[in-house]
PDB file of N, CA and C in Angstrom:
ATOM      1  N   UNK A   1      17.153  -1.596   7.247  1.00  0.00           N
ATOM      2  CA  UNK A   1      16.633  -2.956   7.235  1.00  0.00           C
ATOM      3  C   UNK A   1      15.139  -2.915   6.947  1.00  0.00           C
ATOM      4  N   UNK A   2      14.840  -3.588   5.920  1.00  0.00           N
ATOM      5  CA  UNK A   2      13.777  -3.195   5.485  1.00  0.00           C
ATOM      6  C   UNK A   2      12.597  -4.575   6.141  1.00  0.00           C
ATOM      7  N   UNK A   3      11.494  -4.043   6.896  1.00  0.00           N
ATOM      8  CA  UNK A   3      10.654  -5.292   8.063  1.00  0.00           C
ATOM      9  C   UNK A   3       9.565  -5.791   7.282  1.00  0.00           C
ATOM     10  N   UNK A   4       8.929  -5.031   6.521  1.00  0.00           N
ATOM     11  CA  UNK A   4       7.973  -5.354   5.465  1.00  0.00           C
ATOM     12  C   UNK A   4       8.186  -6.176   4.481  1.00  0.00           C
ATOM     13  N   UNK A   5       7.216  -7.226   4.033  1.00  0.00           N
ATOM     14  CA  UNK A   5       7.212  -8.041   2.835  1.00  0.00           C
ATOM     15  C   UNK A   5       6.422  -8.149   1.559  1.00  0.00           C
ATOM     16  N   UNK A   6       6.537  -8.794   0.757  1.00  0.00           N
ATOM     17  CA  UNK A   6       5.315  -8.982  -0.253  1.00  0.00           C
ATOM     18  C   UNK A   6       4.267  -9.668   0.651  1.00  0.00           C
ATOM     19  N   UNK A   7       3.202  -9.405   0.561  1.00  0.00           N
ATOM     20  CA  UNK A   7       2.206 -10.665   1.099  1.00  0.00           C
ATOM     21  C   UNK A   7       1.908 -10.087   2.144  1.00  0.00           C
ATOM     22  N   UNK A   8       2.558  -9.377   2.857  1.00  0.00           N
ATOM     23  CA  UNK A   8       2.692  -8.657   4.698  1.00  0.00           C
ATOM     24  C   UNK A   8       0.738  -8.056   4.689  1.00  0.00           C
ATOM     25  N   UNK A   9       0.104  -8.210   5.537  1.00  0.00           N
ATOM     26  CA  UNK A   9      -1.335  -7.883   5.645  1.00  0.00           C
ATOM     27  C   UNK A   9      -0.666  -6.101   6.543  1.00  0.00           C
ATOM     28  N   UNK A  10      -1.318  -4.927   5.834  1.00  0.00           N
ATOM     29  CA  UNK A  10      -0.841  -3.552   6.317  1.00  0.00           C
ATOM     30  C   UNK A  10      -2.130  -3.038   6.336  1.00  0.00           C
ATOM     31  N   UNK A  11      -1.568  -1.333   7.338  1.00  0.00           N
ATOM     32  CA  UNK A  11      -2.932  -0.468   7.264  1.00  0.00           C
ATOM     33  C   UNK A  11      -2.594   0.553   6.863  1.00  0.00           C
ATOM     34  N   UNK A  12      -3.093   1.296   6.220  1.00  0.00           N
ATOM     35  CA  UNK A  12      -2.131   2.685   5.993  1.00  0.00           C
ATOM     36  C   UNK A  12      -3.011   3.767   7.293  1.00  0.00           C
ATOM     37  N   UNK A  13      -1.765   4.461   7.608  1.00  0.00           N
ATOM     38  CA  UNK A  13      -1.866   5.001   8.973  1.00  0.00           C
ATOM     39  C   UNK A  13      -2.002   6.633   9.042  1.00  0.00           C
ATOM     40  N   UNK A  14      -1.712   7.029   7.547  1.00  0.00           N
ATOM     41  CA  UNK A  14      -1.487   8.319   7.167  1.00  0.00           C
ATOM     42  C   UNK A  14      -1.788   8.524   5.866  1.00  0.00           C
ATOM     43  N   UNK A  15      -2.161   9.521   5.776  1.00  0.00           N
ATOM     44  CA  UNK A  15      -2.561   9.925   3.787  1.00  0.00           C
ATOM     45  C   UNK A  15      -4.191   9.647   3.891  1.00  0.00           C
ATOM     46  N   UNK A  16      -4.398  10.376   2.206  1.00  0.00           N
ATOM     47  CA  UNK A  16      -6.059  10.037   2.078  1.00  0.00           C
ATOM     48  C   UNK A  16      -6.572   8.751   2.132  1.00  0.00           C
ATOM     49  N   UNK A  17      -5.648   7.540   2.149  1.00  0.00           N
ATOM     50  CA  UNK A  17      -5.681   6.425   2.249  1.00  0.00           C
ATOM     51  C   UNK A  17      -6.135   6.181   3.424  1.00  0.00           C
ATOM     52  N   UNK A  18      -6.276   6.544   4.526  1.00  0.00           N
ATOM     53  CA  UNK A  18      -5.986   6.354   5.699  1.00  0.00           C
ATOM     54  C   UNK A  18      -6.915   5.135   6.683  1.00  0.00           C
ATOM     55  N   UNK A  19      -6.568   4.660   7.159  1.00  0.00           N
ATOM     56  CA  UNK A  19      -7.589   3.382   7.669  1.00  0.00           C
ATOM     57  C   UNK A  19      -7.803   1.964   6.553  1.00  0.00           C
ATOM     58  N   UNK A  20      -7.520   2.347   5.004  1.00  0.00           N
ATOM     59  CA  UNK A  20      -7.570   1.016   4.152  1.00  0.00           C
ATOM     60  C   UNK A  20      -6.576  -0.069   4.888  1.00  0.00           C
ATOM     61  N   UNK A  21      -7.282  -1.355   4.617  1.00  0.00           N
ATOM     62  CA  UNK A  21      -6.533  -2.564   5.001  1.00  0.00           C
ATOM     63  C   UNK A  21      -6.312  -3.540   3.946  1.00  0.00           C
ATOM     64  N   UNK A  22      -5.260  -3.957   3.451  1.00  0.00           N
ATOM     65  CA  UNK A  22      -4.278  -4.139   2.537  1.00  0.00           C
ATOM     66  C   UNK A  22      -3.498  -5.182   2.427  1.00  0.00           C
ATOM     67  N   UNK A  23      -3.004  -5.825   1.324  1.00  0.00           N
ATOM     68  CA  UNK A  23      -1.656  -6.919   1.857  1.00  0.00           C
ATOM     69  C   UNK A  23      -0.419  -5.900   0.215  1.00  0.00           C
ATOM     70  N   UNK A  24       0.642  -6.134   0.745  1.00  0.00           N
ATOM     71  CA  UNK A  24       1.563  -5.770  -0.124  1.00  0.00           C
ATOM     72  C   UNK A  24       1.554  -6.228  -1.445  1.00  0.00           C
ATOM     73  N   UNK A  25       1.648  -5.446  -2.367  1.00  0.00           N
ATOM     74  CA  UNK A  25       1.685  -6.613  -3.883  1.00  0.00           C
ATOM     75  C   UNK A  25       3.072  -6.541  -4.568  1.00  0.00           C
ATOM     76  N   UNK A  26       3.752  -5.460  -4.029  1.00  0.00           N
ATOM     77  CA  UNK A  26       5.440  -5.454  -4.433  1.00  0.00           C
ATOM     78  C   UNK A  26       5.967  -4.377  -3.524  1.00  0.00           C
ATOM     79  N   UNK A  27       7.370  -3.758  -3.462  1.00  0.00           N
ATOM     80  CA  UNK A  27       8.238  -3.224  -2.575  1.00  0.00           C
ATOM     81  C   UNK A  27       9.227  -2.506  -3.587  1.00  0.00           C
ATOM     82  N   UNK A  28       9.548  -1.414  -3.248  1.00  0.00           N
ATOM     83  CA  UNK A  28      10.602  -0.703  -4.427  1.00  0.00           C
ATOM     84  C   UNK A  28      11.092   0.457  -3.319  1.00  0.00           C
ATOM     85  N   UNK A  29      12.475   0.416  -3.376  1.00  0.00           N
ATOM     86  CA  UNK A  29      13.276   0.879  -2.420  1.00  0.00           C
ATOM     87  C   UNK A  29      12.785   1.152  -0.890  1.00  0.00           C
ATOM     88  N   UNK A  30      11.571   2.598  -0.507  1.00  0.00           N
ATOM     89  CA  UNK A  30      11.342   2.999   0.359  1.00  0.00           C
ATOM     90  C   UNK A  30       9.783   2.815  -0.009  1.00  0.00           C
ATOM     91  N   UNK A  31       9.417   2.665  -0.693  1.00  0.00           N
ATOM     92  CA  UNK A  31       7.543   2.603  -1.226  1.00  0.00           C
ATOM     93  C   UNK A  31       7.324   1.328  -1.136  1.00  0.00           C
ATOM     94  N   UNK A  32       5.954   1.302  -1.111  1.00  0.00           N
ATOM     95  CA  UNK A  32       5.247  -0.335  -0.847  1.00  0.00           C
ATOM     96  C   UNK A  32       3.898  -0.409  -2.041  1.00  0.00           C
ATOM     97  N   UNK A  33       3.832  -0.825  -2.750  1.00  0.00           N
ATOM     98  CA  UNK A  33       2.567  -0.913  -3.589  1.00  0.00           C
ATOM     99  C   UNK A  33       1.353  -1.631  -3.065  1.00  0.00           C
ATOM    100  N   UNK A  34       0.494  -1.249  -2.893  1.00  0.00           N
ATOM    101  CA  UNK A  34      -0.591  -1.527  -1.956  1.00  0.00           C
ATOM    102  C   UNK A  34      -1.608  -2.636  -2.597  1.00  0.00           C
ATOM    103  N   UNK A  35      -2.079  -3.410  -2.683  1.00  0.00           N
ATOM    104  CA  UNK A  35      -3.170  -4.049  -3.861  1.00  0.00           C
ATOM    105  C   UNK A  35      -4.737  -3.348  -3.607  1.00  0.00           C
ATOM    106  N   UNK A  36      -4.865  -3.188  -4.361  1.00  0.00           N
ATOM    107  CA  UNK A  36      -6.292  -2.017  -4.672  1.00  0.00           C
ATOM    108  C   UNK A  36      -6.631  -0.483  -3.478  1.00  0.00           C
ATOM    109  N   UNK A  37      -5.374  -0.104  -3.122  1.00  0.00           N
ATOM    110  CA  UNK A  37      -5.196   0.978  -2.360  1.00  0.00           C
ATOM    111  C   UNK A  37      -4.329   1.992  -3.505  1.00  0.00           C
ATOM    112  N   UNK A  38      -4.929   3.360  -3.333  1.00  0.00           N
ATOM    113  CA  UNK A  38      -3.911   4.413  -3.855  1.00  0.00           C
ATOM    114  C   UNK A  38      -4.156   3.896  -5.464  1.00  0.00           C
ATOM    115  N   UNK A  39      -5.257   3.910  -5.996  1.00  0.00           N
ATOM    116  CA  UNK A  39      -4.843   3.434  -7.294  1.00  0.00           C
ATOM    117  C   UNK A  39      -5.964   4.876  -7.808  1.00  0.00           C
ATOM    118  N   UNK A  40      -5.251   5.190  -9.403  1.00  0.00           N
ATOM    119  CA  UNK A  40      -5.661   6.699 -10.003  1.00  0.00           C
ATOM    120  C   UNK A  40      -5.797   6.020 -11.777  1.00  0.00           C
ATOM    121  N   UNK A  41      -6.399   6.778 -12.030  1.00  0.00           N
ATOM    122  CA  UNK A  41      -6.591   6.969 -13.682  1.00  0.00           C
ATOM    123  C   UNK A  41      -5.633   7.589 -14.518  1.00  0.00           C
ATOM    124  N   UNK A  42      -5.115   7.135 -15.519  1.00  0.00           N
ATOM    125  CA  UNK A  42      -4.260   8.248 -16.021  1.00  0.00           C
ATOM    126  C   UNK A  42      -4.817   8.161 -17.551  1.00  0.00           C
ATOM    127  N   UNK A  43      -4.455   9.482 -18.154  1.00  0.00           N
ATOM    128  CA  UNK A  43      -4.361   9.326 -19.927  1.00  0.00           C
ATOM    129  C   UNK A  43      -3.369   8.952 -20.414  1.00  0.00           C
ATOM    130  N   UNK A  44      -3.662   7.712 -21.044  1.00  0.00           N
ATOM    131  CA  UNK A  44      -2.374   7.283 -21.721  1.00  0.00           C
ATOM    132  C   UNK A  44      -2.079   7.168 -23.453  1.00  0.00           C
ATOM    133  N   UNK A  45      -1.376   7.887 -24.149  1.00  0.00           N
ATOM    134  CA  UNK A  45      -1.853   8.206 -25.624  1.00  0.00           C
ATOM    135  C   UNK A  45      -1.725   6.394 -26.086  1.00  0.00           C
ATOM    136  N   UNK A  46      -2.730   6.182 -27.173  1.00  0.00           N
ATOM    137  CA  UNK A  46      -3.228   5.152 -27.835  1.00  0.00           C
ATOM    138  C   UNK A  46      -3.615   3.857 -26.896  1.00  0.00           C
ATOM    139  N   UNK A  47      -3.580   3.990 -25.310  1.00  0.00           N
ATOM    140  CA  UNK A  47      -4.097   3.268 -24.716  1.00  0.00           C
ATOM    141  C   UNK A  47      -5.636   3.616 -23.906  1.00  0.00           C
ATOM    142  N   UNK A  48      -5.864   4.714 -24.016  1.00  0.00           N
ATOM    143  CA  UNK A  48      -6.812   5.802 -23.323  1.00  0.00           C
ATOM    144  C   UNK A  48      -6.966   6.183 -21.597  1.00  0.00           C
ATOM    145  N   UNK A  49      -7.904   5.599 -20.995  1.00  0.00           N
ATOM    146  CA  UNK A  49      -7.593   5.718 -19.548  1.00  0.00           C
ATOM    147  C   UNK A  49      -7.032   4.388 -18.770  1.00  0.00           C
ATOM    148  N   UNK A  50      -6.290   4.459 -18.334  1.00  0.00           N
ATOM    149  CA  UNK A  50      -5.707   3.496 -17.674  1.00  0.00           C
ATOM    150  C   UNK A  50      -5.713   3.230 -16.059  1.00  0.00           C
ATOM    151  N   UNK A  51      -5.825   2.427 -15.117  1.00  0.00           N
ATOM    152  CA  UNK A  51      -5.563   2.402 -14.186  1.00  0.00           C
ATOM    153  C   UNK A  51      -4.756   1.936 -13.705  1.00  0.00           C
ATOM    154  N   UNK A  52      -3.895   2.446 -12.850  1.00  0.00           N
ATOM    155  CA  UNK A  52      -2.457   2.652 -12.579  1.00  0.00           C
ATOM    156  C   UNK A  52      -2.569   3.041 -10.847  1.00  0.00           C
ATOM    157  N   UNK A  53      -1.342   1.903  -9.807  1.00  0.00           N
ATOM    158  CA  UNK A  53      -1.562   1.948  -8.513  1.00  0.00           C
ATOM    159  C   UNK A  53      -0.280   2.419  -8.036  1.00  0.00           C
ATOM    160  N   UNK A  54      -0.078   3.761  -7.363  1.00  0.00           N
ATOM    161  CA  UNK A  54       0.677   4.401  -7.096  1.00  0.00           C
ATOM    162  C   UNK A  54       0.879   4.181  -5.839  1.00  0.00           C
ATOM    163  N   UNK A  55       2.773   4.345  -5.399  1.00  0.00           N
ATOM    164  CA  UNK A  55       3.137   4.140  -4.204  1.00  0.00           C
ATOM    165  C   UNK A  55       2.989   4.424  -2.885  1.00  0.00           C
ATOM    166  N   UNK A  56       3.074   4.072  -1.806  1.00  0.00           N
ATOM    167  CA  UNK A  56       3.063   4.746  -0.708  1.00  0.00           C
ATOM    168  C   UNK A  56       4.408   4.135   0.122  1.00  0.00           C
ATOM    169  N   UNK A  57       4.923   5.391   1.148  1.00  0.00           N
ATOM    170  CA  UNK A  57       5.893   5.564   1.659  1.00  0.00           C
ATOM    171  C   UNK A  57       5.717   4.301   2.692  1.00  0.00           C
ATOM    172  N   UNK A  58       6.979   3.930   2.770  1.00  0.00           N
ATOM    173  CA  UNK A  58       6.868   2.455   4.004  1.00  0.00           C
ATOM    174  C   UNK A  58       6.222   3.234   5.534  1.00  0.00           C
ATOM    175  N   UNK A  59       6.605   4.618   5.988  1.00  0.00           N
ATOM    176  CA  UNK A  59       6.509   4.942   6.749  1.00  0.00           C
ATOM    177  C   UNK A  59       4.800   5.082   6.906  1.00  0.00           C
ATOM    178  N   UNK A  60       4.134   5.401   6.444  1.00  0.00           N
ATOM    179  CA  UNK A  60       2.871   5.375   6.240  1.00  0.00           C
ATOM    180  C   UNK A  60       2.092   4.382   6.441  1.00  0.00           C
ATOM    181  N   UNK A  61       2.263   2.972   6.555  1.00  0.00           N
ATOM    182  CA  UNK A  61       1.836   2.112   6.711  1.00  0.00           C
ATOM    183  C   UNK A  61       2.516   0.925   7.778  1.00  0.00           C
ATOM    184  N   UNK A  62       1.541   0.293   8.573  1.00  0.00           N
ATOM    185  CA  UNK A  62       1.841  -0.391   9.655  1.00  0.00           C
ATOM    186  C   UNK A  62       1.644  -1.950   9.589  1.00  0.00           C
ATOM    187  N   UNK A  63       2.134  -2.587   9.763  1.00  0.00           N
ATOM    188  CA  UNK A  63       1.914  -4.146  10.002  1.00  0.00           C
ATOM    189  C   UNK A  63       0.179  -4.210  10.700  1.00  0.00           C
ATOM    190  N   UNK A  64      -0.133  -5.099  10.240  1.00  0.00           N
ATOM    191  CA  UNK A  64      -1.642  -5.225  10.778  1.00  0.00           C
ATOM    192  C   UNK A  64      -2.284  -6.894  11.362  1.00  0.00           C
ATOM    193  N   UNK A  65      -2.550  -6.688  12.282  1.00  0.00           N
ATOM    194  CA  UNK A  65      -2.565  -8.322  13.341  1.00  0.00           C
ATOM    195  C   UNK A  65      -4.126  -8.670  12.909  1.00  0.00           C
ATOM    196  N   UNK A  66      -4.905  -9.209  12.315  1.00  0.00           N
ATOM    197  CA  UNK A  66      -6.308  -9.699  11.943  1.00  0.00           C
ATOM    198  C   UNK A  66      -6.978 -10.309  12.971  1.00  0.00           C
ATOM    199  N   UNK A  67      -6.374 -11.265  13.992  1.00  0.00           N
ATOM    200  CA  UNK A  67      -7.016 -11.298  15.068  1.00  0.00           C
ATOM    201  C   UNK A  67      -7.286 -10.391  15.881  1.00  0.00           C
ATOM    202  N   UNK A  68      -6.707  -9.539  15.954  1.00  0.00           N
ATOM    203  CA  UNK A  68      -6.519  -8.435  17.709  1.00  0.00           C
ATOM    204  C   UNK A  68      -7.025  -7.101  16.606  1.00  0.00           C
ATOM    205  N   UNK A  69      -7.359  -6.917  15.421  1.00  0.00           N
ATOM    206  CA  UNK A  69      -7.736  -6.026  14.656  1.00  0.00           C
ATOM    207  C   UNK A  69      -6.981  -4.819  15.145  1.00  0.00           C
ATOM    208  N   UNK A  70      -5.485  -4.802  15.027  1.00  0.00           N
ATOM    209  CA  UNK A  70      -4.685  -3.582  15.149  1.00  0.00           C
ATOM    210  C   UNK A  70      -3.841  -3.397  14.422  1.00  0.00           C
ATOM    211  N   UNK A  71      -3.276  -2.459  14.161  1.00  0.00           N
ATOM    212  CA  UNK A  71      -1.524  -2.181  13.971  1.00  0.00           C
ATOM    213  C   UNK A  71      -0.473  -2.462  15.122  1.00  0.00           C
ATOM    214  N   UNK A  72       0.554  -2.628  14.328  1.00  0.00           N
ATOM    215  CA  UNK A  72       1.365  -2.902  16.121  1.00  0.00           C
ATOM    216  C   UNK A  72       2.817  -3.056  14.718  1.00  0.00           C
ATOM    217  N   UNK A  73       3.709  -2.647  16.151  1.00  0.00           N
ATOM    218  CA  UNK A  73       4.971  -2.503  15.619  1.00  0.00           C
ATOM    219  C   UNK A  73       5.820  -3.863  15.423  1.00  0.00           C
ATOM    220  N   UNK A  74       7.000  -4.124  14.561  1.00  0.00           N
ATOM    221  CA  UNK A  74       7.712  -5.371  14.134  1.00  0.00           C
ATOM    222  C   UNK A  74       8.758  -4.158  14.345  1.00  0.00           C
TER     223      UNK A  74
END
């Protein structure tokens, strides 16, 4: 059952990411796409460098409360 949403305000809790605060920008099976978290450069032939925002594991990231400035479980 998947508890997370598009839009959901998250923290990532693990990875080099760690401590960014976030809202979801899409969901794909077990990964969560972060909006301006986890994002890398790539070479792309006839497009050149591109920036491109790579997934992170649902487990990695926590629901995040803006008043009480925590994570906390759903």
């Amino acid at each position: 059952m998947k508890k997370l949403r598009k839009g959901d305000p998250v923290i990532v809790i693990a990875g080099k990411n760690k401590g960014a605060i976030s809202s979801i920008a899409s969901t794909s099976g077990d990964f969560v796409y972060l909006k301006d978290v986890n994002v890398v450069k790539r070479a792309t032939k006839g497009q050149g460098f591109v920036e491109k925002t790579l997934p992170i594991h649902h487990s990695n990231v926590a629901y995040y409360l803006a008043d009480q400035k925590a994570a906390t479980k759903i």
